[in-house]
Protein backbone atom coordinates (compact mmCIF):
# COMPACT_ATOMS: atom_id res chain seq x y z
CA UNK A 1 -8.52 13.78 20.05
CA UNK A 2 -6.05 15.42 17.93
CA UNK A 3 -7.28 15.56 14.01
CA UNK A 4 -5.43 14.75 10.83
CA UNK A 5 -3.22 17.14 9.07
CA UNK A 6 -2.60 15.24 5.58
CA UNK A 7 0.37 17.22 4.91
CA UNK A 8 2.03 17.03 8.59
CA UNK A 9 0.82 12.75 7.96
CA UNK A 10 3.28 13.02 4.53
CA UNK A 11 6.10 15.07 6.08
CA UNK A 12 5.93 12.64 9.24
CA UNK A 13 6.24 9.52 6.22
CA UNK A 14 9.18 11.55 4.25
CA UNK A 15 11.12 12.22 7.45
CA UNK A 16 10.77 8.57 8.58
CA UNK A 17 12.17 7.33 5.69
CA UNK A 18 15.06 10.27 5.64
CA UNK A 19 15.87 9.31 9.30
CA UNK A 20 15.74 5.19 8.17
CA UNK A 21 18.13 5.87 5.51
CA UNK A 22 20.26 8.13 7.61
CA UNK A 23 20.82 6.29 11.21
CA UNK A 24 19.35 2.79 9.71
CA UNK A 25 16.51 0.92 11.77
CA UNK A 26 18.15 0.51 14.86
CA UNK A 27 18.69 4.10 15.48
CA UNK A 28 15.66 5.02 14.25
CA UNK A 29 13.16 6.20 17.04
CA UNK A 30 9.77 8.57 17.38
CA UNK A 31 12.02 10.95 19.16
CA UNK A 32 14.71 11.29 16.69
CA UNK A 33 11.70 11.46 13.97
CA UNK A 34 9.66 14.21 15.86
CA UNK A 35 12.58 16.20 16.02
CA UNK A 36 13.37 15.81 12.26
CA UNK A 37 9.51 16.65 11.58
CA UNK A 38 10.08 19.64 14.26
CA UNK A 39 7.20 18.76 15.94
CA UNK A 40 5.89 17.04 19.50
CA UNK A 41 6.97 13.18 19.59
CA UNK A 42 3.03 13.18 19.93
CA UNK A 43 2.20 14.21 16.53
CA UNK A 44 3.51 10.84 14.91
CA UNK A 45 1.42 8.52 17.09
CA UNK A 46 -1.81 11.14 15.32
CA UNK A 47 -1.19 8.90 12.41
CA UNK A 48 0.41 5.43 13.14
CA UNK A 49 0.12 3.28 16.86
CA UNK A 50 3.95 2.85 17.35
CA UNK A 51 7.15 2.37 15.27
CA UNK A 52 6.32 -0.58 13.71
CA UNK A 53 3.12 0.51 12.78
CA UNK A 54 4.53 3.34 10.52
CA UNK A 55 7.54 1.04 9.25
CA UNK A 56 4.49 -1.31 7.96
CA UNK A 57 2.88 1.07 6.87
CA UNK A 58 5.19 2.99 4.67
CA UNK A 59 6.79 -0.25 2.84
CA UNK A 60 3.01 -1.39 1.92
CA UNK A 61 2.38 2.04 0.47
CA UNK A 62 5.80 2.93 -1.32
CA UNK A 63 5.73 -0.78 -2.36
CA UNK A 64 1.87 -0.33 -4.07
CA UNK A 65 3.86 3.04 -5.89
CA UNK A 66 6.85 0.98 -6.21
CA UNK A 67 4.61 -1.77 -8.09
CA UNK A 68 2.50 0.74 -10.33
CA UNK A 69 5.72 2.00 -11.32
CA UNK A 70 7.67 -1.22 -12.69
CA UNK A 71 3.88 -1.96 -13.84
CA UNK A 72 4.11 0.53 -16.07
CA UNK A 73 3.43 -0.14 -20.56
CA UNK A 74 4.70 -3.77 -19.61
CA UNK A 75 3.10 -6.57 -21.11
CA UNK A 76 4.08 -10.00 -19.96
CA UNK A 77 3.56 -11.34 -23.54
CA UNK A 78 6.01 -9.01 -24.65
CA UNK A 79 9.49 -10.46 -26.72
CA UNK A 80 12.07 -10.84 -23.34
CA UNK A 81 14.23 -7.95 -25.29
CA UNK A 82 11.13 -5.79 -25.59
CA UNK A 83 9.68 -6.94 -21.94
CA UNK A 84 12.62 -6.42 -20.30
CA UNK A 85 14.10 -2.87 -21.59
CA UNK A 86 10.47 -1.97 -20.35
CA UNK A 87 11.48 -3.26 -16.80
CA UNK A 88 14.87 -1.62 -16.92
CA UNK A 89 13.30 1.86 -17.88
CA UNK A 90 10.45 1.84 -15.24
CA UNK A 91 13.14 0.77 -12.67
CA UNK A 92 15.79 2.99 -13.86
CA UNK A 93 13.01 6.59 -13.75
CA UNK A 94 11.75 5.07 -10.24
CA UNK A 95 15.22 4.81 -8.58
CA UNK A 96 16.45 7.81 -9.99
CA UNK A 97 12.79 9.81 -8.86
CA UNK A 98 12.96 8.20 -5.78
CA UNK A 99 16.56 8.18 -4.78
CA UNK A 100 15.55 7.51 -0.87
CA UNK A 101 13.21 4.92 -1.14
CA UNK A 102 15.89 2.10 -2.66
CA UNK A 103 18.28 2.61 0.05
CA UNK A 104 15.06 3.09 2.42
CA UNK A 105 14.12 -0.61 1.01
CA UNK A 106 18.05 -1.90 1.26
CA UNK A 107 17.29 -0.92 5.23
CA UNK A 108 14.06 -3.10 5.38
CA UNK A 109 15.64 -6.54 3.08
CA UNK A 110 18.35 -6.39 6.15
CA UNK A 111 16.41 -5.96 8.84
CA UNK A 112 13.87 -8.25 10.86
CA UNK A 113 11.54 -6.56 9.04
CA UNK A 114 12.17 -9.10 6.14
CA UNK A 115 10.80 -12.08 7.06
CA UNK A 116 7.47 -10.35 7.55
CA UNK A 117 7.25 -8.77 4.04
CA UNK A 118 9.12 -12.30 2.96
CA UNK A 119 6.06 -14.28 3.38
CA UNK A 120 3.68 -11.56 2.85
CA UNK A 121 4.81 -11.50 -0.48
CA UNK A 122 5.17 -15.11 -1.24
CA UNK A 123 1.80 -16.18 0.78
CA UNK A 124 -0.53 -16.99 -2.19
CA UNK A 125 -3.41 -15.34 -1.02
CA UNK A 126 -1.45 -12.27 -0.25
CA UNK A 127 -1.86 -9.01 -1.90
CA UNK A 128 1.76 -7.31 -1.36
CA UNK A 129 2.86 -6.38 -4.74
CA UNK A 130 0.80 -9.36 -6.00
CA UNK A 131 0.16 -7.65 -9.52
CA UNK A 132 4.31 -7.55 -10.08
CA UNK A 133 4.82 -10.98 -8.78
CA UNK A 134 1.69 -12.10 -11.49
CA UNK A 135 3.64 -10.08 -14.53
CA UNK A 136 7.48 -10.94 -14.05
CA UNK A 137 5.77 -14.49 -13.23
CA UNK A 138 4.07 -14.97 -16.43
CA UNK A 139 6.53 -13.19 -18.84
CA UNK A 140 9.49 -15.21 -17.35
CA UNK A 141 7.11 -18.69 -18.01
CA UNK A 142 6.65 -16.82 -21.76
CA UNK A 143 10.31 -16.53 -22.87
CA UNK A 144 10.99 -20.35 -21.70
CA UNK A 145 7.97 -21.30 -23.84
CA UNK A 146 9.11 -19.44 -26.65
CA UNK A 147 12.53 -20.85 -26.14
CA UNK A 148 14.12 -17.43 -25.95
CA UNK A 149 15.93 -17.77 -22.40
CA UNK A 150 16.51 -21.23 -20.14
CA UNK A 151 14.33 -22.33 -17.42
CA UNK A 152 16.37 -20.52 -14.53
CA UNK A 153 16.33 -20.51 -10.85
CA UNK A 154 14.23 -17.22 -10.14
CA UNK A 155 17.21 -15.88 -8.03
CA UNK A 156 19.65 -16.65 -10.84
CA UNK A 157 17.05 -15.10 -13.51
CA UNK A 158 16.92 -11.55 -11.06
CA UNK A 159 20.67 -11.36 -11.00
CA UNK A 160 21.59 -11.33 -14.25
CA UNK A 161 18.42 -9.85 -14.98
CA UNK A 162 18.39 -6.65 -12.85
CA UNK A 163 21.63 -7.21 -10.69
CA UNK A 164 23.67 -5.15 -13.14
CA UNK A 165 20.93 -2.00 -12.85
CA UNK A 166 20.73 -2.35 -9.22
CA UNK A 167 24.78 -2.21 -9.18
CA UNK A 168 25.04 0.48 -11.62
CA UNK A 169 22.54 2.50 -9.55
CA UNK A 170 23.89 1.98 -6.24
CA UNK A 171 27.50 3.22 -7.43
CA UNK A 172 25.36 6.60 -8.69
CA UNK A 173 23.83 7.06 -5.23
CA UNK A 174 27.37 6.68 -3.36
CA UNK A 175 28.76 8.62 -6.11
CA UNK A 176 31.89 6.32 -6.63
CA UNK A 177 32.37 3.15 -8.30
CA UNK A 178 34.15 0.00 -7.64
CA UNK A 179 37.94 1.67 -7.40
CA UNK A 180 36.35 4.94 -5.35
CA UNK A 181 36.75 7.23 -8.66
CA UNK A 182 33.66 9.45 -9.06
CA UNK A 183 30.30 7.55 -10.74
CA UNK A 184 27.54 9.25 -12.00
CA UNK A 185 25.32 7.26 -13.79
CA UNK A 186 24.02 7.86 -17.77
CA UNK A 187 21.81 6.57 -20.52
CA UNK A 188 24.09 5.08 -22.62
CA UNK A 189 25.74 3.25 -19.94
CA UNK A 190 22.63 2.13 -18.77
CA UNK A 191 21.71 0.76 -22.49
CA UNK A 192 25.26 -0.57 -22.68
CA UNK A 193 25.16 -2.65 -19.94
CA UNK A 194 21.70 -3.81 -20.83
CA UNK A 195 23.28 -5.41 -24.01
CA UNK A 196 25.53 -7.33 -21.98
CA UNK A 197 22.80 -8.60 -19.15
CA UNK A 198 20.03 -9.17 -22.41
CA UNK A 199 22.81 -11.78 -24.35
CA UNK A 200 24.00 -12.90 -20.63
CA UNK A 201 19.89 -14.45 -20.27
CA UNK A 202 19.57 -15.20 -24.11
CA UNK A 203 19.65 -19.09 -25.56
């Protein structure tokens, strides 16, 4: 039986994702990934059973970074001004650390992958990014208590919430905007259009 190599197991993951973002899912195969790695198209089966094995595997894992990282200094009792520049900032240093792993992610949400992590996430006793679910849950409950925001639809509360980051972002990793010009994102447009999103979701 062929051992474990912990650094050919994280090039296998990196080049998985690289080949995801670059062909998509359905031309994503062990082949095409062996040959990224540049080794045999045994050496991935060393370290997951089949495809579907390793895409599982590598959205619980990035999603448990993912998690820590939005996770990060926020308090769900915090003000929703305070609370959610937090969220922005953890969200805006992941994406821009992790450049791969939001359009890696954008594969998965449009895939038949999604129903799968769909109700692994919403099951109640399940434990996919359970801890982020808890947080955004309780600080969103918070700043309709406190009378600081309406009681929203969750999918209208993440739009004008985060849809404006998530926009902003994915015009950076294209490179172009909305009219094709060049985009490169910065901080102050970042804080700018937090302004707007912030008094869009205040009372």
């Amino acid at each position: 039986m062929r051992t474990r190599d912990i650094n050919k197991e994280q090039l296998v993951k990196e080049k998985a994702i690289e080949t995801i973002v670059k062909h998509g899912l359905e031309g994503f195969t062990i082949n095409k990934l062996a040959k990224a790695c540049g080794v045999s198209v045994g050496t991935p089966y060393v370290y997951y059973k089949d495809k579907d094995d390793l895409i599982l595997k590598i959205v619980l894992e990035e999603g448990a970074r993912m998690e820590d990282a939005i996770n990060k200094n926020f308090d769900p009792e915090a003000s929703l001004e305070d609370g959610l520049r937090i969220q922005w900032r953890n969200r805006f240093d992941y994406m821009v650390e992790n450049p791969l792993l939001g359009q890696f992610f954008d594969q998965i949400s449009s895939s038949s992958y999604h129903q799968q992590f769909l109700e692994m996430f919403t099951s109640s006793t399940g434990a996919f990014l359970s801890k982020f679910k808890e947080n955004l849950g309780r600080f969103i409950s918070n700043t309709v208590i406190r009378g600081e925001i309406d009681d929203l639809p969750i999918d209208v509360y993440w739009s004008v919430a985060f849809g404006p980051l998530y926009t902003l972002m994915r015009f950076h990793q294209q490179g172009r905007g909305i009219t094709g010009a060049s985009f490169q994102i910065s901080e102050e447009l970042i804080w700018t259009t937090f302004k707007l999103a912030l008094k869009a979701l205040k009372k």
